[in-house]
N, C-alpha and C. Protein backbone atom coordinates (compact mmCIF):
# COMPACT_ATOMS: atom_id res chain seq x y z
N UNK A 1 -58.75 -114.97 44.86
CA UNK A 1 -57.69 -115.22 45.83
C UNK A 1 -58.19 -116.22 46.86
N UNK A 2 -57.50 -117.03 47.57
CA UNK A 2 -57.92 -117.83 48.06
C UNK A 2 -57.66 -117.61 49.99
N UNK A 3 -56.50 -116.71 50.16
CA UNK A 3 -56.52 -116.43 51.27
C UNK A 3 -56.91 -114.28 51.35
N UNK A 4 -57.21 -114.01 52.38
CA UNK A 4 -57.52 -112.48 52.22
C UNK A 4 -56.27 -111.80 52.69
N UNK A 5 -56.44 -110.77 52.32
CA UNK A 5 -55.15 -110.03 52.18
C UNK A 5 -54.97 -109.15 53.65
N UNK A 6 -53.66 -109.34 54.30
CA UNK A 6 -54.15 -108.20 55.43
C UNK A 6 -53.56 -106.60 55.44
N UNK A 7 -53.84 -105.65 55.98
CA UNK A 7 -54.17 -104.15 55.53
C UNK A 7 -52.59 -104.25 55.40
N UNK A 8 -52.31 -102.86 54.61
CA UNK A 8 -51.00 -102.64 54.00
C UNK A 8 -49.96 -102.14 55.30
N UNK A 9 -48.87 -102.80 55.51
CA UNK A 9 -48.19 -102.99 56.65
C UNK A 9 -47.62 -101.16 56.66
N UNK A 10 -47.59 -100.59 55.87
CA UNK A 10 -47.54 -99.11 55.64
C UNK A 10 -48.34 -98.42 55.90
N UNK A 11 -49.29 -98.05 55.56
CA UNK A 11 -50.17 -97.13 56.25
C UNK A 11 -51.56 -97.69 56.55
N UNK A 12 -51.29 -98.74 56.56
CA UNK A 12 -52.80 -99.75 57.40
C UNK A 12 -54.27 -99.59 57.00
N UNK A 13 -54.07 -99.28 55.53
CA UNK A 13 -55.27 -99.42 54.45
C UNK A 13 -55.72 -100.73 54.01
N UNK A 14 -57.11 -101.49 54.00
CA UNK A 14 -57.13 -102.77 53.38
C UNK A 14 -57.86 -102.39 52.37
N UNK A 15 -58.27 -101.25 51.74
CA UNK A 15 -59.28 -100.83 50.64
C UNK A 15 -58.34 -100.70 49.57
N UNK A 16 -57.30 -100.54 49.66
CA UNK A 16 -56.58 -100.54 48.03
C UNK A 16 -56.08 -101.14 48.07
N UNK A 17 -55.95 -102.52 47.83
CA UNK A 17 -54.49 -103.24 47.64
C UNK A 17 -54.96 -103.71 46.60
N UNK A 18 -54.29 -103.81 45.35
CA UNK A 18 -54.45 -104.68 44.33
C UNK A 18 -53.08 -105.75 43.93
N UNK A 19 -54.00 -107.07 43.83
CA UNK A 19 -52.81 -108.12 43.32
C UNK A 19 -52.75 -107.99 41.78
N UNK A 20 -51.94 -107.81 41.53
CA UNK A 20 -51.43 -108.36 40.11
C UNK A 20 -51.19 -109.23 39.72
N UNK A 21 -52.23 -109.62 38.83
CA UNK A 21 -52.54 -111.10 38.10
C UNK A 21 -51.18 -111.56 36.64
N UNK A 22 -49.96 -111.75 36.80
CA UNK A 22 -49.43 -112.20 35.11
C UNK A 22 -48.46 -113.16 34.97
N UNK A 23 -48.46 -113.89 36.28
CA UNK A 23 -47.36 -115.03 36.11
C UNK A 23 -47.80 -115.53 34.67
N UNK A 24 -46.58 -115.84 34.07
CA UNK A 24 -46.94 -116.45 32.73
C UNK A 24 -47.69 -117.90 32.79
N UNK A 25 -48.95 -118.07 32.30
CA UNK A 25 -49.36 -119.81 32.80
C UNK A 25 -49.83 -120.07 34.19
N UNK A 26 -49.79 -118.82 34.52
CA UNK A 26 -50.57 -119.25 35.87
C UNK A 26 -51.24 -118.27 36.40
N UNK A 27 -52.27 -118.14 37.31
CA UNK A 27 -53.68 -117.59 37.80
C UNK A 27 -53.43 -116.68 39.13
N UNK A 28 -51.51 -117.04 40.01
CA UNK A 28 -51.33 -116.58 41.17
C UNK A 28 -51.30 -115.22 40.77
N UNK A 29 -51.14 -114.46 42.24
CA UNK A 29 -50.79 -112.77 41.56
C UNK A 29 -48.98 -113.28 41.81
N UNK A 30 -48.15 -111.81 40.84
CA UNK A 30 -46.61 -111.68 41.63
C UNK A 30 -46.29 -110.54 42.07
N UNK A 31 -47.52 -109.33 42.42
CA UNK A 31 -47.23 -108.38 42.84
C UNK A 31 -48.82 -107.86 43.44
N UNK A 32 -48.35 -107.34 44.96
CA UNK A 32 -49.44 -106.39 45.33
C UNK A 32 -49.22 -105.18 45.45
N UNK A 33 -50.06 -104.35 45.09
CA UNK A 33 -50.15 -102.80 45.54
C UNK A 33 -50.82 -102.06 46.15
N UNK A 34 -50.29 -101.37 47.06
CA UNK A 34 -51.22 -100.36 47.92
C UNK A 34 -51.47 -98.88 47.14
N UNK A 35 -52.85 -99.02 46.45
CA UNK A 35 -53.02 -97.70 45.75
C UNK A 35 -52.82 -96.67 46.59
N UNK A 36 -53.06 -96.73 47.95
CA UNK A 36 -53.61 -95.77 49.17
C UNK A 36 -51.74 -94.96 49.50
N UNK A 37 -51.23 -95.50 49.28
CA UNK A 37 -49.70 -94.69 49.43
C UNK A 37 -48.73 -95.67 48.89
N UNK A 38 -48.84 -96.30 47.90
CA UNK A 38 -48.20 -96.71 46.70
C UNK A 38 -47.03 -97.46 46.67
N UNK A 39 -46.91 -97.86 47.81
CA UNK A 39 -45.91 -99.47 48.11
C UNK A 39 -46.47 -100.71 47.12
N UNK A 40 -44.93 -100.84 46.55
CA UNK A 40 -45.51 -101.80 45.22
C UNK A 40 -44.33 -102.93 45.89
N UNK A 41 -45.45 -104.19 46.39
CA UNK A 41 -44.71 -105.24 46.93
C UNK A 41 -44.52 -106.38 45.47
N UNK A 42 -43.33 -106.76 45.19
CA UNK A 42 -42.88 -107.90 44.16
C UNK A 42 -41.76 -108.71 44.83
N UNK A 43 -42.25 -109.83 45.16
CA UNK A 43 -40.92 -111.00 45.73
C UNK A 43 -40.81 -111.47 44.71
N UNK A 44 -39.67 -112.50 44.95
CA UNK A 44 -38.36 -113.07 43.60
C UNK A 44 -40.01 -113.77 43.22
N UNK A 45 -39.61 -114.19 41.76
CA UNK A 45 -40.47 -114.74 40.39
C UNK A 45 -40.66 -116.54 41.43
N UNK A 46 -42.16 -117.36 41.92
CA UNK A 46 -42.20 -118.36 41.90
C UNK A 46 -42.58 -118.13 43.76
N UNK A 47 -42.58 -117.30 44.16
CA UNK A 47 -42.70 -117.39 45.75
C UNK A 47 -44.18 -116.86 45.87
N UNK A 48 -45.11 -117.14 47.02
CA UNK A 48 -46.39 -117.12 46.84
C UNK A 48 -46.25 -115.61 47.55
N UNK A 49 -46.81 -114.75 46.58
CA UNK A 49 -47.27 -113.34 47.28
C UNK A 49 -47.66 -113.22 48.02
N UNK A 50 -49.19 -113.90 47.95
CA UNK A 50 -49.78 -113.50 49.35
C UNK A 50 -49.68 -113.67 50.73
N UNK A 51 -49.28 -115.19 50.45
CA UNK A 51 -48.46 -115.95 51.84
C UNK A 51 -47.37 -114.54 52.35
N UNK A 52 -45.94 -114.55 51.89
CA UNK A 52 -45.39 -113.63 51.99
C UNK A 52 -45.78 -111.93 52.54
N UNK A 53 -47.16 -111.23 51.55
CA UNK A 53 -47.46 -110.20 52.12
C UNK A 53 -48.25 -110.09 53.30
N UNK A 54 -48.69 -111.53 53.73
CA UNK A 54 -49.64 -111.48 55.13
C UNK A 54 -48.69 -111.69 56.19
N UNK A 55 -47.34 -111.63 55.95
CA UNK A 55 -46.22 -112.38 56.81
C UNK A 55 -46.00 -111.44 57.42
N UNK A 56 -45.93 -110.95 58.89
CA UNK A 56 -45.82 -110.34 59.70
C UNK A 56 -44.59 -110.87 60.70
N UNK A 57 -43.88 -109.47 61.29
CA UNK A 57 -42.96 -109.59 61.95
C UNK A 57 -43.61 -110.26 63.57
N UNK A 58 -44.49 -110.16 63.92
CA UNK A 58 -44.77 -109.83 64.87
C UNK A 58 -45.28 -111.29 65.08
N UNK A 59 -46.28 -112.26 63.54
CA UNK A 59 -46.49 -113.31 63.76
C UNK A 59 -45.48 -114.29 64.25
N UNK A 60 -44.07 -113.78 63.53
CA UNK A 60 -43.24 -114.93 63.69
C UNK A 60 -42.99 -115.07 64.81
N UNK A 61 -42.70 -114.17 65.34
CA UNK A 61 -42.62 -114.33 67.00
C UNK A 61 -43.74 -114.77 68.16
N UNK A 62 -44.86 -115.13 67.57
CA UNK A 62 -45.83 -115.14 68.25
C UNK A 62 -46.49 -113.64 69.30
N UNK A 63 -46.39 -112.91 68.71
CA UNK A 63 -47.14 -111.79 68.94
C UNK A 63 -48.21 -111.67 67.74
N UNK A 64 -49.38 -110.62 68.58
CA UNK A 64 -50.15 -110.46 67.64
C UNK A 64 -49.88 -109.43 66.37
N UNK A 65 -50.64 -109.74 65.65
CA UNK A 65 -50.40 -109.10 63.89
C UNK A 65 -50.71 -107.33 63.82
């Protein structure tokens, strides 16, 4: 992965999250999971996961994460 993942916006575990590696032809993940209480994040097919799962409400507004 090229950026790190930040803790699961659910119960604020960073020890389980696993990306799921299977875009067809390609190396990105399209799904992460929090083994730790089992929120299974999948955005639409072609949008960057991780970007997306580090996306915080709080960034957009310029508050902290």
């Amino acid at each position: 992965m090229s950026e790190p993942l930040k803790p699961c916006p659910f119960c604020g575990k960073d020890d389980g999250l696993y990306p799921a590696h299977n875009w067809p032809g390609g190396g990105k993940p399209y799904a992460i999971d929090c083994i730790r209480c089992g929120f299974d994040f999948t955005p639409r097919e072609g949008m960057d996961v991780i970007e997306m799962w580090n996306r915080r409400a709080a960034d957009e507004k310029g508050g902290a994460a």
